[in-house]
C-alpha atoms as a PDB file:
ATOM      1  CA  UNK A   1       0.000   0.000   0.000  1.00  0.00           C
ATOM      2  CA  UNK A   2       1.135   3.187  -1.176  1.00  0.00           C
ATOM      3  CA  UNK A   3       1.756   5.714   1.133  1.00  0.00           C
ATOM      4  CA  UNK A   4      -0.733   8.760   0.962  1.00  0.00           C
ATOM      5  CA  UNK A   5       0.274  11.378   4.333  1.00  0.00           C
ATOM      6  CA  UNK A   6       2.791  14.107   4.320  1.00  0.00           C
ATOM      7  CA  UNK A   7       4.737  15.333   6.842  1.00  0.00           C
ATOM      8  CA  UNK A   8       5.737  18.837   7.693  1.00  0.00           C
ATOM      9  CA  UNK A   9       8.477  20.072   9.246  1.00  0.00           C
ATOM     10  CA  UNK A  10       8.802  23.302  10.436  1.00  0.00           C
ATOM     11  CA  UNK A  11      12.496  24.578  11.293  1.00  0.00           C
ATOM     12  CA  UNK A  12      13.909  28.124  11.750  1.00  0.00           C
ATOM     13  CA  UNK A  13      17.209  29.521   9.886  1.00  0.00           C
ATOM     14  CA  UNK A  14      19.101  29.563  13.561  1.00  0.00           C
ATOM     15  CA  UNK A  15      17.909  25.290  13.278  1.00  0.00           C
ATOM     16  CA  UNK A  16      18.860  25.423   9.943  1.00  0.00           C
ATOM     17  CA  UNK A  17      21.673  27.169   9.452  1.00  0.00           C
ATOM     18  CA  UNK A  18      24.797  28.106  11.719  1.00  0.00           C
ATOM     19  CA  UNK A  19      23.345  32.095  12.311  1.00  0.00           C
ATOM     20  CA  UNK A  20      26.156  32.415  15.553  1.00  0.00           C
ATOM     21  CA  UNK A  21      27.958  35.207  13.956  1.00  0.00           C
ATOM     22  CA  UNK A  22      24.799  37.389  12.828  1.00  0.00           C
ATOM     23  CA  UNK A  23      23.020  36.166  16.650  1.00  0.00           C
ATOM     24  CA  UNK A  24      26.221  38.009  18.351  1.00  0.00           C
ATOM     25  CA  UNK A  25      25.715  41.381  16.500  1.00  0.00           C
ATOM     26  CA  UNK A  26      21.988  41.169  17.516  1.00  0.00           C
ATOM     27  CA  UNK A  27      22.806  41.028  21.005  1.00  0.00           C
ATOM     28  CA  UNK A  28      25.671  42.839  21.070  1.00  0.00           C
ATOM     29  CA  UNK A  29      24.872  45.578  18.785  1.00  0.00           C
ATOM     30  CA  UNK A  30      20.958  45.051  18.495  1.00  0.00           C
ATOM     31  CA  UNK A  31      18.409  45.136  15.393  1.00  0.00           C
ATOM     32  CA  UNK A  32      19.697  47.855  13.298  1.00  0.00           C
ATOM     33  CA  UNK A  33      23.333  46.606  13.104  1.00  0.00           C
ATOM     34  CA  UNK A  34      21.513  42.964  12.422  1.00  0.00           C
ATOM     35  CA  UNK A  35      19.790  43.842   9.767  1.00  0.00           C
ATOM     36  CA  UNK A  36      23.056  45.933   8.256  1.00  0.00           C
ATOM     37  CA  UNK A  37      25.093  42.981   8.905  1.00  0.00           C
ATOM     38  CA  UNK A  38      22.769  40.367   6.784  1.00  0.00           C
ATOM     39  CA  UNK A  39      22.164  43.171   3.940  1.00  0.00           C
ATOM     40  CA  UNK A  40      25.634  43.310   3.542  1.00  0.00           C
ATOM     41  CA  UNK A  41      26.643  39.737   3.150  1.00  0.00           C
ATOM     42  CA  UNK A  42      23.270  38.902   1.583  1.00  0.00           C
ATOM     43  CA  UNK A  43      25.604  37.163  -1.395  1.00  0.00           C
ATOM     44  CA  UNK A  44      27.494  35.532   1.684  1.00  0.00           C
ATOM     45  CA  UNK A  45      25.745  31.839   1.838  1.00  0.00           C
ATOM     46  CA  UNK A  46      24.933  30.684   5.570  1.00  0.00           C
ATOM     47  CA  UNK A  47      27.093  27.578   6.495  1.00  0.00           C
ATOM     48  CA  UNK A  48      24.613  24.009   7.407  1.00  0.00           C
ATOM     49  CA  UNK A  49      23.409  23.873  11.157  1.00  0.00           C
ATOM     50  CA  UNK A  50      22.183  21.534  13.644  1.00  0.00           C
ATOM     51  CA  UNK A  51      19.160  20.647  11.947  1.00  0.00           C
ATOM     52  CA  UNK A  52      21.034  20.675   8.492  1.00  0.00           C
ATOM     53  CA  UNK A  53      21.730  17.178   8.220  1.00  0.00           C
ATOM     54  CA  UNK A  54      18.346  15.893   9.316  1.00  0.00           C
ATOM     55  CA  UNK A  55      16.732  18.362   6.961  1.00  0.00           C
ATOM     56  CA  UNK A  56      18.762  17.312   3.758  1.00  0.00           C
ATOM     57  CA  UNK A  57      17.515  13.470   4.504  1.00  0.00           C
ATOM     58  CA  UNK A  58      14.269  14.294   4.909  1.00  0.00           C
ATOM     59  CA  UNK A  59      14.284  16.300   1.402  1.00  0.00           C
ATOM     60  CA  UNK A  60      16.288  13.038  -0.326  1.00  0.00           C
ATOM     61  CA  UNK A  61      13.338  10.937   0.575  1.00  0.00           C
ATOM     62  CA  UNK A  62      11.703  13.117  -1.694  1.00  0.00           C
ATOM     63  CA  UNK A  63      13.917  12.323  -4.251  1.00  0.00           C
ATOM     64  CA  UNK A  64      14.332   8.818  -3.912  1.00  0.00           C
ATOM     65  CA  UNK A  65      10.759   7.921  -4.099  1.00  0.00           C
ATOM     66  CA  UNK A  66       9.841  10.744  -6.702  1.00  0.00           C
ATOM     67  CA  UNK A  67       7.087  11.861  -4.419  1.00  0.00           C
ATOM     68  CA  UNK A  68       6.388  14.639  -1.818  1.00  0.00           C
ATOM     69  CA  UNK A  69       6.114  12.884   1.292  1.00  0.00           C
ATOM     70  CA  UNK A  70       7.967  15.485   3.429  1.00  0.00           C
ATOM     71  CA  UNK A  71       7.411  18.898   3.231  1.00  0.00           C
ATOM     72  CA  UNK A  72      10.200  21.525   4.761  1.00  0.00           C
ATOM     73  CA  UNK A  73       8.909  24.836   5.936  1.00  0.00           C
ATOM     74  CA  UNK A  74      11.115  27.119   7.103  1.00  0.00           C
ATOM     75  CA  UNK A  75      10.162  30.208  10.169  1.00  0.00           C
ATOM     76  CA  UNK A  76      12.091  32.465  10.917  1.00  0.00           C
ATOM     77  CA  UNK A  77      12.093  35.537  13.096  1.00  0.00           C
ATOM     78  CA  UNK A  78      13.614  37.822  10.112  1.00  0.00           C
ATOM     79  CA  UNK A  79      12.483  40.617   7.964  1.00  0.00           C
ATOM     80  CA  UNK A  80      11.299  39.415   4.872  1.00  0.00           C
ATOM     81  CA  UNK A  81      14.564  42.012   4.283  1.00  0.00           C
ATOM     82  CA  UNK A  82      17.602  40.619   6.498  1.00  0.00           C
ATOM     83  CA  UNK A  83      15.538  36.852   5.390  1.00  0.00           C
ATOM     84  CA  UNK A  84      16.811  37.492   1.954  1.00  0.00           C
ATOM     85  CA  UNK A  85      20.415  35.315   3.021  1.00  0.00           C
ATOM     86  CA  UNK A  86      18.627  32.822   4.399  1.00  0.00           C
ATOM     87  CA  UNK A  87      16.319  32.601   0.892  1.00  0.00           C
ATOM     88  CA  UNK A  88      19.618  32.747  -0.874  1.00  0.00           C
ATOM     89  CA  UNK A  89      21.644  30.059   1.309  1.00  0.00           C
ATOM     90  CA  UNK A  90      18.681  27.543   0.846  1.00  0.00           C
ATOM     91  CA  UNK A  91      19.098  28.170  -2.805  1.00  0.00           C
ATOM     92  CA  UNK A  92      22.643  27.880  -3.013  1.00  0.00           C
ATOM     93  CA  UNK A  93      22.729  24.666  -0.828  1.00  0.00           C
ATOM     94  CA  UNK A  94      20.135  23.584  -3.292  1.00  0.00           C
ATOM     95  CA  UNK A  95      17.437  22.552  -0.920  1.00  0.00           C
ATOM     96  CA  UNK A  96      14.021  22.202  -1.858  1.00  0.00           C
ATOM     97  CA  UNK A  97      12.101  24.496   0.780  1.00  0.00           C
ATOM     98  CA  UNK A  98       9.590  26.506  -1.215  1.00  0.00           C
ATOM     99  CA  UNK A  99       7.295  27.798   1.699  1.00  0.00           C
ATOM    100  CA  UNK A 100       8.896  30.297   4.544  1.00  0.00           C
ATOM    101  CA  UNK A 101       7.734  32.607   7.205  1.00  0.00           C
ATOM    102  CA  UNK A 102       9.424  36.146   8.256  1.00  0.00           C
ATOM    103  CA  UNK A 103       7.666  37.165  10.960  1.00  0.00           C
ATOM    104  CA  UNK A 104       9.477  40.448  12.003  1.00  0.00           C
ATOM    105  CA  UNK A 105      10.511  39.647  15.190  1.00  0.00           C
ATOM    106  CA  UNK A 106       7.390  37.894  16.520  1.00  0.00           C
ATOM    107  CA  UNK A 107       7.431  34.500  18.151  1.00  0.00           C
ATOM    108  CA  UNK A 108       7.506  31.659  15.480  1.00  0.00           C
ATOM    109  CA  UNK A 109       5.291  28.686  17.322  1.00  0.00           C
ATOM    110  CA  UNK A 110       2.404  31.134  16.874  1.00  0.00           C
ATOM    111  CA  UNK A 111       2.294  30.256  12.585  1.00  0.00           C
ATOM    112  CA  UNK A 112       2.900  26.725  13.090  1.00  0.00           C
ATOM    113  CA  UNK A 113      -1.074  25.870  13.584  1.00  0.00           C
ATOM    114  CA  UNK A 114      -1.831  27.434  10.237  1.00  0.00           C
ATOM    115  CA  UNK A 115       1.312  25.398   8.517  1.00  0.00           C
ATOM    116  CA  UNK A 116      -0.163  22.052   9.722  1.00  0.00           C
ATOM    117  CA  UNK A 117       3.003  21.596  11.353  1.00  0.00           C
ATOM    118  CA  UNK A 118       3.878  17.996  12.829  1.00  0.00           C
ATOM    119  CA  UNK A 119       7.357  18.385  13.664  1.00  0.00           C
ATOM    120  CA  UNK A 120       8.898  21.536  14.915  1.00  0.00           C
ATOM    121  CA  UNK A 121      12.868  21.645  15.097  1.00  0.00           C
ATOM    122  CA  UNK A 122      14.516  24.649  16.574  1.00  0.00           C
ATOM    123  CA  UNK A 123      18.089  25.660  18.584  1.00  0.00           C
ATOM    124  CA  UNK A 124      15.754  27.239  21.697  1.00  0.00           C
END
């Protein structure tokens, strides 16, 4: 029997991607120099985090059984602005993560009713 669910994953870019260098400007300089910091190395891909790994398995079971049985959504409490890196690092690590959320600051857990979210993976 073939299977017929899909799972979705939510993770955020800090789960996602290694975001310690652009965290430490946030608290140590706060928002404004942030959001400078990611405009200027927008072209600068993020290097894989924690959930990096785990995410790019999930995505080749995709690929291996030519169907979407996983689905990768990605949260994040970005801009849509400073989330422009993170857009571009999932496209140059050539992941296939085609829905996102950049809530502006606001807490991320409050979106993941309206993704159908069934697994949530995050650094906090």
């Amino acid at each position: 029997m073939p299977l017929s669910f899909k799972l979705v994953v939510c993770i955020t870019s800090t789960a996602l991607f290694d975001c310690s260098a652009s965290h430490e400007i946030w608290l140590n300089e706060g928002l404004e120099a942030y959001q400078a910091y990611q405009c200027a190395n927008i072209k600068v891909p993020l290097e894989p985090g924690v959930g990096f790994p785990l995410v790019r398995s999930l995505l080749d079971l995709n690929k291996a059984t030519g169907k979407q049985l996983i689905d990768v959504v990605l949260v994040s409490r970005n801009d849509g602005e400073s989330g422009e890196r993170v857009r571009n690092s999932i496209t140059h690590h050539n992941l296939c993560i085609m829905r996102m959320s950049f809530t502006g600051g606001t807490d991320v857990t409050r979106y993941l009713p309206a993704w159908k979210c069934d697994l949530f993976l995050s650094t906090e």
